[in-house]
Protein backbone atom coordinates (compact mmCIF):
# COMPACT_ATOMS: atom_id res chain seq x y z
CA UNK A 1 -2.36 -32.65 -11.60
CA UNK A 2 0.41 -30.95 -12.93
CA UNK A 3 2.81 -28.57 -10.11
CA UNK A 4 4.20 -25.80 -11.57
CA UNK A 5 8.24 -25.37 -12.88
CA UNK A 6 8.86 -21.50 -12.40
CA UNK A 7 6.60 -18.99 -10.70
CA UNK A 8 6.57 -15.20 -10.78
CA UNK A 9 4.58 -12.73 -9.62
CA UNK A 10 3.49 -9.06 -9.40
CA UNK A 11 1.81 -8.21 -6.33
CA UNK A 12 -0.32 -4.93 -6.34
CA UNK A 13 -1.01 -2.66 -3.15
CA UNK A 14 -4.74 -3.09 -3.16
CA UNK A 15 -4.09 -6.98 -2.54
CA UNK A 16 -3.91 -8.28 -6.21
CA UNK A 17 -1.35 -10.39 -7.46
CA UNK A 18 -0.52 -11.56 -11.20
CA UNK A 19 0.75 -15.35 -11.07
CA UNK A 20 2.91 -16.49 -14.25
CA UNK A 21 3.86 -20.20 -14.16
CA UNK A 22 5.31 -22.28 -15.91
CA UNK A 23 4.68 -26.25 -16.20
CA UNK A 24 6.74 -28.58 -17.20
CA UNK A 25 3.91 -30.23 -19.55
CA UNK A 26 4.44 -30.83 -23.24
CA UNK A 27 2.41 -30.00 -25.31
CA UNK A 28 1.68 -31.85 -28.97
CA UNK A 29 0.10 -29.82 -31.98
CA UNK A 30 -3.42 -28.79 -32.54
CA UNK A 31 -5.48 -29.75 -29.53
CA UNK A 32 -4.53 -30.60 -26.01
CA UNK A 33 -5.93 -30.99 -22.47
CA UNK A 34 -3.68 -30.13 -19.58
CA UNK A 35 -5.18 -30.46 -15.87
CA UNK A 36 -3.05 -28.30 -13.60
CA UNK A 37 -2.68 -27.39 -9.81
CA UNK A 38 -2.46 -23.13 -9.69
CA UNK A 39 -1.76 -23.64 -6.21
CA UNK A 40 -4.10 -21.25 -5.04
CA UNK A 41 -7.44 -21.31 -3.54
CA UNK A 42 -9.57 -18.54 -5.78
CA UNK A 43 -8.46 -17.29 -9.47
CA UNK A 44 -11.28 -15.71 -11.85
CA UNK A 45 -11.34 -18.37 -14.72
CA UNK A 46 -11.62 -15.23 -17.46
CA UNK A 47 -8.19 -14.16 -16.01
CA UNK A 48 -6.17 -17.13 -17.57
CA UNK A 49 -4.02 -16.29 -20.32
CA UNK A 50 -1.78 -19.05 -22.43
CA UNK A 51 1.80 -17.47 -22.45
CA UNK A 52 3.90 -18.00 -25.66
CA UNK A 53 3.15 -17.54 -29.37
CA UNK A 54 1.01 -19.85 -31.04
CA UNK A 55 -1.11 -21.40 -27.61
CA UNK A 56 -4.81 -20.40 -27.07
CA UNK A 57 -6.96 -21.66 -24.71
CA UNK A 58 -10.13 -22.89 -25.80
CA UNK A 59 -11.74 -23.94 -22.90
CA UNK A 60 -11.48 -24.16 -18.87
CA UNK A 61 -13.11 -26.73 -16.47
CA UNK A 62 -12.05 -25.62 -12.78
CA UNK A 63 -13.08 -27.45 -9.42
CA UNK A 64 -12.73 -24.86 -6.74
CA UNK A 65 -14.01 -27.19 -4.08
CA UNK A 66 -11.50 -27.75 -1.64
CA UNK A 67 -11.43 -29.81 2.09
CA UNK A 68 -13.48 -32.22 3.54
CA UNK A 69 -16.89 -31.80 2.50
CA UNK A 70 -16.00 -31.08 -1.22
CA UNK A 71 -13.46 -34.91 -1.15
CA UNK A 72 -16.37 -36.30 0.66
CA UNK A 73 -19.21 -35.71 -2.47
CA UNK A 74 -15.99 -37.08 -4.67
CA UNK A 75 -16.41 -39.59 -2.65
CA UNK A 76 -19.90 -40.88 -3.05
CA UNK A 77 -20.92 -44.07 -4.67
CA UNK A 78 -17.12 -45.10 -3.75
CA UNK A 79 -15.81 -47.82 -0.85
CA UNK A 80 -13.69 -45.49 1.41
CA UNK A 81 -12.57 -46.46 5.03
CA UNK A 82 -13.38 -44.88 8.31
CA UNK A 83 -11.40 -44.22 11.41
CA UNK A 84 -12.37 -45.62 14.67
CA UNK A 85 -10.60 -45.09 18.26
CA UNK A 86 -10.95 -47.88 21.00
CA UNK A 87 -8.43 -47.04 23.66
CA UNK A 88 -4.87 -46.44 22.39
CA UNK A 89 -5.43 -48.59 19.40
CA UNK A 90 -6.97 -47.36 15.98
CA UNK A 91 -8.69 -49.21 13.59
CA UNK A 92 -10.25 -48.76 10.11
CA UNK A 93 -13.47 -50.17 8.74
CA UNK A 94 -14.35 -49.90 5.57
CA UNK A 95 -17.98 -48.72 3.81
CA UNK A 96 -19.27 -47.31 0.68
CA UNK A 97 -20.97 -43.47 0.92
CA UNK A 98 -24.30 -43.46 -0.69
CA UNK A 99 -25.08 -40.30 -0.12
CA UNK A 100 -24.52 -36.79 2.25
CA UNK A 101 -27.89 -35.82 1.92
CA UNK A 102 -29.07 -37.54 3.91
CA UNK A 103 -25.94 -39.31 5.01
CA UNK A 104 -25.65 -42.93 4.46
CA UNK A 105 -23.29 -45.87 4.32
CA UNK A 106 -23.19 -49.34 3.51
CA UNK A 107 -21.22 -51.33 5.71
CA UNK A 108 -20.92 -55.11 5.80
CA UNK A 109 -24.55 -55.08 3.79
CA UNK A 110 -26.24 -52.29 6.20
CA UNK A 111 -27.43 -49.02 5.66
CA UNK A 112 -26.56 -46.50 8.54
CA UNK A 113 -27.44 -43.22 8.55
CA UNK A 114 -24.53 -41.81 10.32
CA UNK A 115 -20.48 -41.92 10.12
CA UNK A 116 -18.97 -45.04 11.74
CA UNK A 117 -16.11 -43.22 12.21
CA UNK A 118 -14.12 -40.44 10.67
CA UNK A 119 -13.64 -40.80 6.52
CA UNK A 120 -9.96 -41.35 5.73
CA UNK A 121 -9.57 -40.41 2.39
CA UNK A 122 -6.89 -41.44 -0.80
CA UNK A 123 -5.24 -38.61 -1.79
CA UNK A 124 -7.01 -39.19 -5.62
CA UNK A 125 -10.34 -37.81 -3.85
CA UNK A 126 -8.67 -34.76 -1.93
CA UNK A 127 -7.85 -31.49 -2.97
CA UNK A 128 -6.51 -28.84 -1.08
CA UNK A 129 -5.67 -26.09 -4.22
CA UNK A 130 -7.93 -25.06 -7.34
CA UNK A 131 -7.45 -27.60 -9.91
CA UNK A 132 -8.33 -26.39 -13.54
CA UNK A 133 -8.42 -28.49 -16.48
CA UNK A 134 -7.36 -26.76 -19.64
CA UNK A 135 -8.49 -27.31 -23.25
CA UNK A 136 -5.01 -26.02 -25.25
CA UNK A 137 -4.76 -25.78 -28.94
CA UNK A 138 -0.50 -25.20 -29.58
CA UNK A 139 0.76 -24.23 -33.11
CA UNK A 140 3.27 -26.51 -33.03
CA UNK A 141 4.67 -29.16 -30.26
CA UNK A 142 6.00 -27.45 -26.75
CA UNK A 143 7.97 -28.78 -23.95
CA UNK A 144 6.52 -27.18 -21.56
CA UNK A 145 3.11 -24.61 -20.68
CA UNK A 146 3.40 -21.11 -19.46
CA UNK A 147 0.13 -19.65 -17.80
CA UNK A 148 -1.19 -16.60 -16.21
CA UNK A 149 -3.26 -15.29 -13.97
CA UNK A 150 -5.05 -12.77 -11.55
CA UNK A 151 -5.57 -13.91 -7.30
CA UNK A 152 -6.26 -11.79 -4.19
CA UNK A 153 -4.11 -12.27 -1.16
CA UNK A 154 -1.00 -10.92 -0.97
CA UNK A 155 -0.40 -7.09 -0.58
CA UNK A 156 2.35 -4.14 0.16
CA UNK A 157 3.02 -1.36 1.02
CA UNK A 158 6.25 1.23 1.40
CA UNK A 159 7.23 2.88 3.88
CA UNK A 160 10.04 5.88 4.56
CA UNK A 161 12.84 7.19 7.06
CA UNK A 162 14.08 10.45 6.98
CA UNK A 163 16.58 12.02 9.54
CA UNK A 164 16.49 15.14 9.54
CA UNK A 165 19.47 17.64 11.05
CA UNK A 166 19.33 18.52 14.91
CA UNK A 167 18.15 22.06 15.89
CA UNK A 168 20.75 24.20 15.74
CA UNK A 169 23.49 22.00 14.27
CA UNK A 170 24.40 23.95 11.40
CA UNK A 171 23.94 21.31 9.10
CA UNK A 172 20.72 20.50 6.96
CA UNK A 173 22.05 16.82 5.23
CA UNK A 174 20.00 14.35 7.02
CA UNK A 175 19.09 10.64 5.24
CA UNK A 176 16.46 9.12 3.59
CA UNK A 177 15.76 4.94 3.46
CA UNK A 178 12.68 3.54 1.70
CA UNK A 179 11.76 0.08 2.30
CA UNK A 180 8.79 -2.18 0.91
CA UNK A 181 6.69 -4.67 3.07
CA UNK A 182 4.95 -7.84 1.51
CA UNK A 183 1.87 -8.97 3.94
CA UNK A 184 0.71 -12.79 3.38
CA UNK A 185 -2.27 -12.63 5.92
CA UNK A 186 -3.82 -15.02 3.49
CA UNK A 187 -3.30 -18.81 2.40
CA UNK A 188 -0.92 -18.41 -0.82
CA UNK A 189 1.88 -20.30 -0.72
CA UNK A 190 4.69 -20.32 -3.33
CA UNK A 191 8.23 -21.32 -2.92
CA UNK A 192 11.42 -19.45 -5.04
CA UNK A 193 9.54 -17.13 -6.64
CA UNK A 194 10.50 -13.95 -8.87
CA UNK A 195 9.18 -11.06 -7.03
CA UNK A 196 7.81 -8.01 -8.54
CA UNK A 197 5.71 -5.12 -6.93
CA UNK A 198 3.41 -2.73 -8.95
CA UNK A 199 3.37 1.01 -7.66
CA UNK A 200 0.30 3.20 -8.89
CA UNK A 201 -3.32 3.90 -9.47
CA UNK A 202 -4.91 0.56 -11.48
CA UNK A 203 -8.41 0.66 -11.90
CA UNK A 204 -10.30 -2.45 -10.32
CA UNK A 205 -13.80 -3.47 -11.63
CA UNK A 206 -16.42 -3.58 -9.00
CA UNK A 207 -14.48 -2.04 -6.76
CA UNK A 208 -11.80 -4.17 -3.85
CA UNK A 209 -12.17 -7.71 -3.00
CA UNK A 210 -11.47 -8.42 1.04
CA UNK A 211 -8.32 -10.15 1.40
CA UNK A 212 -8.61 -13.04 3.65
CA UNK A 213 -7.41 -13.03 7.15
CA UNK A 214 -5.24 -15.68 8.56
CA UNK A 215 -6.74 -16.19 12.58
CA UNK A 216 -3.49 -16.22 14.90
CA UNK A 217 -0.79 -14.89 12.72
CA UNK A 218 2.23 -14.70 14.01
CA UNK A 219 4.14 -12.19 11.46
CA UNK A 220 7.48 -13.64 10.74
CA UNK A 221 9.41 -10.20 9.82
CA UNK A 222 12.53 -10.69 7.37
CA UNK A 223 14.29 -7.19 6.59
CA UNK A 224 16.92 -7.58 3.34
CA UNK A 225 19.39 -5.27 3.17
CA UNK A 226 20.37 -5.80 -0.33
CA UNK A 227 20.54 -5.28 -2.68
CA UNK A 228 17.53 -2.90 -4.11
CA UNK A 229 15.19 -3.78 -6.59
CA UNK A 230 15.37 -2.85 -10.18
CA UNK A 231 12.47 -0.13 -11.21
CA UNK A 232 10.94 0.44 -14.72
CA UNK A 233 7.93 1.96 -15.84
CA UNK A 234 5.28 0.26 -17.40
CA UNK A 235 2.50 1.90 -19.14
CA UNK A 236 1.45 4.47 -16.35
CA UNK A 237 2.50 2.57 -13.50
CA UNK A 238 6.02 1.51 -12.05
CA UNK A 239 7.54 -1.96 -10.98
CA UNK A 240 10.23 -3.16 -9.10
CA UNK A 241 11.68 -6.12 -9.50
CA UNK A 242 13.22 -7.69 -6.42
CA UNK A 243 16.38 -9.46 -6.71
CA UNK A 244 16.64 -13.41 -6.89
CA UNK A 245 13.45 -15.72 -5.50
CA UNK A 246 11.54 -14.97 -2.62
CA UNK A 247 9.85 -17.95 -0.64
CA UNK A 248 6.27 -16.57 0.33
CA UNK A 249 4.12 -18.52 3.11
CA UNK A 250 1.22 -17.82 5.41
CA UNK A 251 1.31 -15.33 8.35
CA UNK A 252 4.94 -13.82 6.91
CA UNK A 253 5.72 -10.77 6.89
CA UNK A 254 8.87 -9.83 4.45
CA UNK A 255 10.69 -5.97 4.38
CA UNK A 256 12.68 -5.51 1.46
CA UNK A 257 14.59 -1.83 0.92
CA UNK A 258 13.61 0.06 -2.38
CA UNK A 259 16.51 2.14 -2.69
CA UNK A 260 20.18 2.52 -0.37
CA UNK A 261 20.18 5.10 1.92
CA UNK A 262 20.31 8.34 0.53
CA UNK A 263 22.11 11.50 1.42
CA UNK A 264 19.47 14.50 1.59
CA UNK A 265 19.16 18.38 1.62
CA UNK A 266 16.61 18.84 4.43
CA UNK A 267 14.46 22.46 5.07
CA UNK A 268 12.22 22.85 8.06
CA UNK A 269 9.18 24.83 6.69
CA UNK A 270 6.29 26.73 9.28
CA UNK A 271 2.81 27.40 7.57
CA UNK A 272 0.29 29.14 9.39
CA UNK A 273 -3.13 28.79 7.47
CA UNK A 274 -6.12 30.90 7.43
CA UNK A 275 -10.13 30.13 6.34
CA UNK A 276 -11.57 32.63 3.45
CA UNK A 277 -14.40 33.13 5.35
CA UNK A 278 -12.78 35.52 8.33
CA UNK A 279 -13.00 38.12 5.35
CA UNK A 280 -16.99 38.48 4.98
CA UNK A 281 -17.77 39.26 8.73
CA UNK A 282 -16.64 41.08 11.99
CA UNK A 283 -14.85 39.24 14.08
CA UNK A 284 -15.52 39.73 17.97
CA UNK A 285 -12.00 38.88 19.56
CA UNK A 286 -8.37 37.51 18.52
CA UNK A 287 -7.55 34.14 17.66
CA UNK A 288 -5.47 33.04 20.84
CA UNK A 289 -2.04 31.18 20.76
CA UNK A 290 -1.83 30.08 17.06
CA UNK A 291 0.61 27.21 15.94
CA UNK A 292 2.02 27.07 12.61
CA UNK A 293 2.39 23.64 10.94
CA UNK A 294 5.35 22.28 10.64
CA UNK A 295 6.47 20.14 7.45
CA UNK A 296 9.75 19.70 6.18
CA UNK A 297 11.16 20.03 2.51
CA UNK A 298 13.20 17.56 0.97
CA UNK A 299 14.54 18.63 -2.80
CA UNK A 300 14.92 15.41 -5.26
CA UNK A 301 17.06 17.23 -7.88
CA UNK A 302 17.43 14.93 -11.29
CA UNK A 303 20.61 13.39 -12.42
CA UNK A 304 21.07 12.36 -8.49
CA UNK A 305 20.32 9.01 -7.75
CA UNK A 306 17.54 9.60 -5.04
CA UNK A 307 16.40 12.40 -7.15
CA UNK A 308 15.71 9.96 -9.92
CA UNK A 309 13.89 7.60 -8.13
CA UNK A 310 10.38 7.45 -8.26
CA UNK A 311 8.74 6.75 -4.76
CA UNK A 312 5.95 4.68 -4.17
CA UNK A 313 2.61 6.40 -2.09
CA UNK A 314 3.47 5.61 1.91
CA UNK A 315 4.26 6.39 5.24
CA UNK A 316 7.12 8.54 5.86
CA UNK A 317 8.63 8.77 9.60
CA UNK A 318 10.43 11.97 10.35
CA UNK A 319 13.09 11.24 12.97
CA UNK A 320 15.41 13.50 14.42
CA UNK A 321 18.50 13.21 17.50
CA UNK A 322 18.57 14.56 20.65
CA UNK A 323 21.39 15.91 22.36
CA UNK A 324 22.97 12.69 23.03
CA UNK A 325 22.64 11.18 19.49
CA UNK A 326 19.08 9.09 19.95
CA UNK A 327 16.68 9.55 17.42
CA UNK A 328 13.44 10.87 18.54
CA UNK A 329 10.27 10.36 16.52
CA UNK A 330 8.66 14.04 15.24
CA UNK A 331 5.87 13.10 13.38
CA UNK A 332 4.93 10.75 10.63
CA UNK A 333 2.71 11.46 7.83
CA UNK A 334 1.12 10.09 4.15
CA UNK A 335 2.74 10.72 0.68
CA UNK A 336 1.13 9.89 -2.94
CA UNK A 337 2.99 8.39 -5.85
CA UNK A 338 5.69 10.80 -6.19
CA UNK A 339 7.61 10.38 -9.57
CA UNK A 340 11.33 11.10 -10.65
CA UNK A 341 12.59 15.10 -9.97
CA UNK A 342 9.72 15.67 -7.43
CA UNK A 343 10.38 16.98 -4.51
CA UNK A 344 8.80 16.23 -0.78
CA UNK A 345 6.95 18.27 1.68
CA UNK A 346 6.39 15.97 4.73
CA UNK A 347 4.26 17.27 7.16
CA UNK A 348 5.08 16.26 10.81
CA UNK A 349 2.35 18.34 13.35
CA UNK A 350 2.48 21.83 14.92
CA UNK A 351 5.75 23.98 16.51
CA UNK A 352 5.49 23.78 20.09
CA UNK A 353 8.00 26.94 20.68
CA UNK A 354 6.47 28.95 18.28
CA UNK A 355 2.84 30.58 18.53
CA UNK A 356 0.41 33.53 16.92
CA UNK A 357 -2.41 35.65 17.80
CA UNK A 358 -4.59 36.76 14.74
CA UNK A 359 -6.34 39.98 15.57
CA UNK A 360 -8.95 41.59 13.30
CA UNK A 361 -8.52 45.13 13.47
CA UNK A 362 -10.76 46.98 11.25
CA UNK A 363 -13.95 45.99 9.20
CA UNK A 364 -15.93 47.99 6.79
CA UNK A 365 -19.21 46.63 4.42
CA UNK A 366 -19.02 48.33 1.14
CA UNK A 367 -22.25 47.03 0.03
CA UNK A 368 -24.04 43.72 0.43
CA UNK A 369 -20.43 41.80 -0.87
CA UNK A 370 -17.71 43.71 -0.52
CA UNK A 371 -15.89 44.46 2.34
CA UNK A 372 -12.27 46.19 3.57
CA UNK A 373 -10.75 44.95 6.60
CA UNK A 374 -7.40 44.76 8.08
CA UNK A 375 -5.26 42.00 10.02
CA UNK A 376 -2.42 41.68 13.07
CA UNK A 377 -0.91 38.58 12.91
CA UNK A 378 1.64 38.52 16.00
CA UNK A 379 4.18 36.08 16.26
CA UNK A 380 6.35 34.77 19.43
CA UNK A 381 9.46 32.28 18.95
CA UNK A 382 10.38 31.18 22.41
CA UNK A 383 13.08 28.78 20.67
CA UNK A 384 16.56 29.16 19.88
CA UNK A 385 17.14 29.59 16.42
CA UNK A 386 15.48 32.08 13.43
CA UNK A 387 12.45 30.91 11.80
CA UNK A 388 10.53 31.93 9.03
CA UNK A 389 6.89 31.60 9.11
CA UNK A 390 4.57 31.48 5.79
CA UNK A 391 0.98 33.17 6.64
CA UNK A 392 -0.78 31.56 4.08
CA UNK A 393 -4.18 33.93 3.46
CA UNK A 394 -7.37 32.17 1.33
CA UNK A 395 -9.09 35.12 -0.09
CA UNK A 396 -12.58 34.84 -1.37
CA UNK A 397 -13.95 36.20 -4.65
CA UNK A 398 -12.29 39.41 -6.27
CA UNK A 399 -9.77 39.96 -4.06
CA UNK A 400 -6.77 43.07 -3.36
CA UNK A 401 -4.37 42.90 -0.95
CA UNK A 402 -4.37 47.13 0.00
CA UNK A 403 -1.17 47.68 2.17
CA UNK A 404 1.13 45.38 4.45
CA UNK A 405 4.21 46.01 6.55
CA UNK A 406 5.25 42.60 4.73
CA UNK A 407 5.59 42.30 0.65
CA UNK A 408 2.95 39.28 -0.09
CA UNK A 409 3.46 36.74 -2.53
CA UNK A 410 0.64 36.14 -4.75
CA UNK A 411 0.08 32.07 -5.42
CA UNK A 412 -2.87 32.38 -7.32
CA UNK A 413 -5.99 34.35 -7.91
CA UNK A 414 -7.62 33.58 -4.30
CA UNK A 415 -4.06 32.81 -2.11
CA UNK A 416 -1.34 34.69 -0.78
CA UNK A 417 1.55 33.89 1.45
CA UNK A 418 3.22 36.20 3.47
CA UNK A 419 7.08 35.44 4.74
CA UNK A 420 7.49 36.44 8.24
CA UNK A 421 10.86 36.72 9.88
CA UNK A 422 10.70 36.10 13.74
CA UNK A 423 14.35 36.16 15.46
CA UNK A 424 15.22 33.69 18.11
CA UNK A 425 13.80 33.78 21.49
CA UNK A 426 11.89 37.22 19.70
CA UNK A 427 8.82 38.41 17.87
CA UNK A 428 7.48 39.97 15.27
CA UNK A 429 3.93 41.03 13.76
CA UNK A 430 2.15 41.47 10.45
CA UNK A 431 -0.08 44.09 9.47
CA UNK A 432 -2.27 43.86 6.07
CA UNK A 433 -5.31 45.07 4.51
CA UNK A 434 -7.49 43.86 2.08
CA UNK A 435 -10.69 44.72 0.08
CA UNK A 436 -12.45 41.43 -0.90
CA UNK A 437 -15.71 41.23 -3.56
CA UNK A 438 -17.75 37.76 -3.23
C-alpha cells in the first residue's frame, strides 16, 4: 500500500476531522487502480473525494479489518509458522490454517484442532490501518494522487484568560489570552501535518459519533507560544490555520494560543434579577439577604486587533491579584461563538460584600388579572468602593411601571432595569410601583 506524501487536516470541536493527503502515486490516463494506506482506523467510504481537476473516483474496495483475528482469516488456506517457548529458547514450527471455525491446522500431515503455538505472521497478511483500494479514472497522466476525507478522533476546544484590574486600583486595563487545545484520546497518528481548526455550528447527520478513548493516557501537554494562527471565514464558519506542521500522536495533548495577549478595557457589572411571577400574588414576607450577580464587561471595539478577532465558543477564567500581586481565580464561565466587534459579558458568581432585601409593600387585585403593587428593594455595600447595581424587573403581560424614586430603563415590552447607586461601605433603597394585566 501506498503511505501518504503531505497530510493536512481540519479538526472540528465535536471530534471530526477532514484528512487531505497526498500520495506520491502516478497516475496514467483513463482508468487506474490505486490501493492506499489512510492511516486511520474508521473513514465513511462515501466521504472520499479525488482532489484535482480532471480525477473521479469510480469505485472503492476498503478492508477495515485490522489485528490479529482479521491477519489470521488472511491467513487461511496459507503455511504460516507458530511460536513455541521451551525454557529460554524459542522456536518456530511451521503449519498451514485450514480454518478458525472451527480452528484447525495441518502440521507435518496432522490435523489439530488447536494452536501449536502463537501465529507469527509476514507483514503481507497484517494490517494495522484501513487499506482502501481505489478505482481512479484521471483526465490526463498525474504524478501524484490527492485524496480526502472525513474520521472521528481528534477534537478541541478554546479556552480564555482575562485579568481583570484589582479593587480599588484605579485602573480598569486588565488582559485577555486565548489559547486552543487539540485532544488525541484516540488512535490517529500523523506526523508533520498542516493544522487547521474549524470554529462554529456544522450540522452532523445522525447526530455525534463517540470518540474513542485511549485506556491509561498520559496527556503529554505542549503550550506554543507563537506565533498565532491565521483566521478566515469560510462559508458560515471560521478557521484557523496553525503555523508550520504539527506532529499528532496518541494520548497528546497540544495548547496552541489563538491570538497574543491583548490589552483590554474591563467593567465590573452587578445584576440583581427578579421572576415575573412575584407580580400576580401577595407575597407574605421579604426576600432576605439578596446577592446580585456579578459579570464583567469587556468592549471589543473594531479596527483594534482583539476587537477584530472573532472568538471561538469556550471557557473563559476571570482572574484577578491580590494585594501582593498573585492572581486569584474569581469565577470561570461559558461563552458562544462570538464574532468580530462583539463585545463580552463574562459572568463570574455572586458579590459577597454586597446584599438586598426585596420587600413587597402593597398589593391590590383589580379584577381576576390585573393587579397594582409596589416594591422596596434595599441595598447594603459593606465593601470599599461605589457600585452600581442593575435591578433587572420581568414584568408579565401589559405592563406600567406607575412611580419610582429611581428613573427605569425600559429594555423591552416585558423588562426593565433599574440603576441603583449604593456608596461605599453605605446603602441605598428602591421604591417602585407597577400595575401589571396578564
Amino acid at each position: 500500500m501506498v503511505q501518504a506524501q503531505q497530510t493536512s487536516l481540519t479538526i472540528y470541536q465535536d471530534g471530526r476531522v477532514v484528512v487531505r493527503r497526498t500520495f506520491p502515486v502516478a497516475l496514467a490516463r483513463g482508468a487506474n487502480t490505486v490501493a492506499l494506506d489512510l492511516g486511520v482506523p474508521h473513514v465513511d467510504p462515501g466521504t472520499l473525494v479525488a482532489l484535482g481537476d480532471g480525477v473521479q473516483i469510480t469505485g472503492v474496495e476498503t478492508s477495515g479489518a485490522t489485528g490479529q483475528d482479521a491477519a489470521l482469516r488472511r491467513a487461511v488456506g496459507h503455511e504460516i509458522e507458530f511460536m513455541t517457548q521451551r525454557g529460554d529458547s524459542v522456536h518456530f514450527l511451521r503449519g498451514t490454517l485450514l480454518s478458525l471455525d472451527p480452528l484447525a491446522v495441518r502440521v507435518e500431515g496432522r490435523v489439530v484442532f488447536t494452536a501449536p503455538g502463537t501465529p507469527a505472521l509476514p507483514d503481507s497478511l497484517v494490517s494495522l490501518a484501513r487499506r482502501v483500494e481505489l478505482t481512479v479514472d484521471a483526465a490526463r497522466a498525474r504524478p501524484s494522487f490527492g485524496l480526502a476525507y472525513l474520521t472521528d478522533g481528534l477534537r478541541w476546544s478554546a479556552a480564555y484568560a482575562l485579568v481583570v484590574p484589582r479593587a480599588g486600583g484605579g485602573d480598569a486595563t486588565g488582559s485577555m489570552a486565548g489559547s486552543a487545545t487539540i485532544e488525541n484520546p484516540g488512535a490517529l497518528t500523523f506526523g508533520a501535518a498542516t493544522v487547521q481548526l474549524l470554529a462554529g455550528e456544522v450540522r452532523r447527520a445522525g447526530g455525534p459519533r463517540p470518540v474513542p478513548m485511549a485506556e491509561g493516557v498520559g496527556a503529554m501537554m505542549r503550550a506554543a507560544v507563537a506565533p498565532a494562527p491565521a483566521e478566515e471565514a469560510v462559508g458560515e464558519t471560521h478557521v484557523y490555520t496553525l503555523p508550520g506542521t504539527v506532529d499528532l500522536a496518541p494520548g497528546e495533548t497540544r495548547t496552541v494560543a489563538l491570538f497574543p495577549r491583548a490589552e483590554v478595557r474591563v467593567e465590573p457589572e452587578y445584576l440583581l434579577r427578579h421572576s415575573p411571577y412575584v407580580y400576580q400574588s401577595q407575597q407574605p414576607q421579604a426576600e432576605q439577604d439578596l446577592h446580585p450577580e456579578v459579570s464583567y464587561l469587556v468592549p471589543r471595539p473594531r479596527g483594534t486587533p482583539f476587537g477584530d478577532t472573532p472568538l471561538p465558543a469556550g471557557t473563559v477564567r476571570v482572574f484577578s491579584p491580590d494585594s501582593a500581586g498573585r492572581l486569584q481565580l474569581l469565577g470561570e464561565a461559558r461563552i458562544d461563538h462570538t464574532p468580530a466587534g462583539r463585545e463580552l459579558h463574562v459572568v463570574t458568581g455572586t458579590a459577597f460584600d454586597i446584599t438586598a432585601q426585596r420587600t413587597q409593600l402593597t398589593f391590590e387585585p383589580r379584577g381576576n388579572r390585573e393587579a397594582v403593587s409596589s416594591y422596596r428593594v434595599a441595598f447594603q455595600n459593606a465593601g470599599r468602593e461605589p457600585v452600581t447595581v442593575q435591578v433587572l424587573e420581568q414584568l408579565p403581560g401589559e405592563n406600567d411601571i406607575l412611580s419610582s424614586t429611581v428613573p427605569p430603563q425600559r429594555l423591552s415590552a416585558s423588562s426593565v432595569r433599574f440603576p441603583v447607586s449604593v456608596p461605599a461601605g453605605g446603602e441605598a433603597t428602591l421604591e417602585f410601583r407597577v400595575r401589571v394585566r396578564w
